[in-house]
Protein backbone atom coordinates (compact mmCIF):
# COMPACT_ATOMS: atom_id res chain seq x y z
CA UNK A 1 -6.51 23.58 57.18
CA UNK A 2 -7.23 24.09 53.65
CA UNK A 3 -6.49 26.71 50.96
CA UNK A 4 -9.01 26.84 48.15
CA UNK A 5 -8.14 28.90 44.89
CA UNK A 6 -10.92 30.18 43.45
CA UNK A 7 -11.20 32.86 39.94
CA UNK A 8 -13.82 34.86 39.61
CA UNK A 9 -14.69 37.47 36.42
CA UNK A 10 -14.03 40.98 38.41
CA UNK A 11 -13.25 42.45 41.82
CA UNK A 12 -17.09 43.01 42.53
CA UNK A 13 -17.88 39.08 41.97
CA UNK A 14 -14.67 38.59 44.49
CA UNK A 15 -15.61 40.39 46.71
CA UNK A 16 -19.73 39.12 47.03
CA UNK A 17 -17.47 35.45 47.12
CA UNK A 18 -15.49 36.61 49.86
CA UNK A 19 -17.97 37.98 51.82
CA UNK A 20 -20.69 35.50 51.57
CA UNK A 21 -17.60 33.21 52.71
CA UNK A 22 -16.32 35.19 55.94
CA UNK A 23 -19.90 36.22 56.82
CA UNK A 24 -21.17 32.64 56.92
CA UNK A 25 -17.77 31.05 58.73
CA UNK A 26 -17.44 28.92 55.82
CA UNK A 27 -13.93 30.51 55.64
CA UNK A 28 -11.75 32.87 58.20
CA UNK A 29 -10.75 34.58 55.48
CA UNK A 30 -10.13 35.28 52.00
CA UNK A 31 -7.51 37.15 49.88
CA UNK A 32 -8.58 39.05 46.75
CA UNK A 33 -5.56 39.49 43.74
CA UNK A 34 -6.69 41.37 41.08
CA UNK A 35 -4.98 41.64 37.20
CA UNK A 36 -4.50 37.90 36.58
CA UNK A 37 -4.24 37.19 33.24
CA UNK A 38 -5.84 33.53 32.55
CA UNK A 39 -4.65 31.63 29.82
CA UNK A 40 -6.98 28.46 29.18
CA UNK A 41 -8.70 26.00 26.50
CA UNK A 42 -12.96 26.32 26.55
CA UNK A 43 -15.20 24.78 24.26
CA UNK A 44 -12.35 23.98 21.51
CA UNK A 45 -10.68 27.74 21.98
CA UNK A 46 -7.55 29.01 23.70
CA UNK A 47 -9.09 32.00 25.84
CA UNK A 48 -6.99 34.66 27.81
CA UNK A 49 -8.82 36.93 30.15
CA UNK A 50 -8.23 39.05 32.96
CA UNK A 51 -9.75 37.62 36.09
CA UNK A 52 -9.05 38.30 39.91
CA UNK A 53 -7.98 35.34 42.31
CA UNK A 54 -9.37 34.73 45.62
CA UNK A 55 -7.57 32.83 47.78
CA UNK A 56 -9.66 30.96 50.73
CA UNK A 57 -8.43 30.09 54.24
CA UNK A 58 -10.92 27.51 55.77
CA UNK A 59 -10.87 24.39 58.09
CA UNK A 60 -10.80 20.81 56.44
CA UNK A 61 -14.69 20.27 56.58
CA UNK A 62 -14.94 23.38 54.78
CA UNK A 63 -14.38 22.56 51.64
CA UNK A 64 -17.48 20.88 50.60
CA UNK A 65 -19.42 23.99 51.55
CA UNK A 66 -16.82 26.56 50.30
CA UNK A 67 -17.90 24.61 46.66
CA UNK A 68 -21.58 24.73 46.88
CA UNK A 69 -21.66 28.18 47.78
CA UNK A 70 -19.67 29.37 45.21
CA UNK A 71 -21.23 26.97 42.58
CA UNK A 72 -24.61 28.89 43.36
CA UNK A 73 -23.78 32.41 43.40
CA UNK A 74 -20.72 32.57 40.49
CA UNK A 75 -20.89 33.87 37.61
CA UNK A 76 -19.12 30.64 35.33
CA UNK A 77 -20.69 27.87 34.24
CA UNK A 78 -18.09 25.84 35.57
CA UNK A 79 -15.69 27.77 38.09
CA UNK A 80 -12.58 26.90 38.98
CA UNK A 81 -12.44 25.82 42.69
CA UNK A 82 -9.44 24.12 43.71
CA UNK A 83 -8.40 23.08 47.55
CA UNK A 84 -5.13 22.18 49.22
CA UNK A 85 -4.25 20.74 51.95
CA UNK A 86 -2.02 22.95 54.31
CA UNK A 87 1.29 21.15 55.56
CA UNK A 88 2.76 23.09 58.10
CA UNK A 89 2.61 26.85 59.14
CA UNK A 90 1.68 28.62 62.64
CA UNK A 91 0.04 26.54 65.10
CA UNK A 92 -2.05 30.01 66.31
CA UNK A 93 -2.99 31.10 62.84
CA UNK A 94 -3.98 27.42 61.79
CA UNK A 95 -5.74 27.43 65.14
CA UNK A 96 -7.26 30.82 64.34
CA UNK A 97 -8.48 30.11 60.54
CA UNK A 98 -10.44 26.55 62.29
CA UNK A 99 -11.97 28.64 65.12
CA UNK A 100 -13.58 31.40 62.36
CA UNK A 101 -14.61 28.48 59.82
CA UNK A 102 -16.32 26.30 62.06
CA UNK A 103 -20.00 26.53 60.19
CA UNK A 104 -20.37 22.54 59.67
């Protein structure tokens, strides 16, 4: 199992993510945390917006198509999509997350 972070510019653009995600078993499922504040360096300026998180529950072959879906419908030039690898956890929820993300 893998957990890919992912920021996106408002709810709305989470929640087409999120969706597109869940609807095409790239991912089981997908939290939404609005009011983050992002602090970061672009193009030779410190930046701080307010962007929501999404937080993605998928399989280990997911990733690769968790990226290039959200590479073609996101909003940033260059998003931030991050994946780690789960450790440990429930055996049924683990079990649960592979059995709804099993688009390969």
């Amino acid at each position: 199992m893998r957990i890919v972070f992912c920021t996106a510019s408002s709810v709305e653009e989470a929640e087409r993510i999120a969706n597109r995600l869940v609807e095409g078993k790239l991912a089981a499922c997908c939290n939404i945390v609005p009011n983050l504040k992002s602090i970061y360096s672009w193009e030779g300026k410190i930046c701080r917006d307010n962007e929501v998180l999404i937080i993605i529950k998928t399989s280990d072959y997911g990733v690769d198509r968790i990226t290039s879906a959200i590479n073609e419908m996101h909003s940033y030039q260059l998003p931030e999509i991050v994946a780690v690898p789960v450790v440990g956890g429930s055996e049924n929820f683990m079990e649960w997350v592979d059995a709804n993300s099993s688009e390969r």
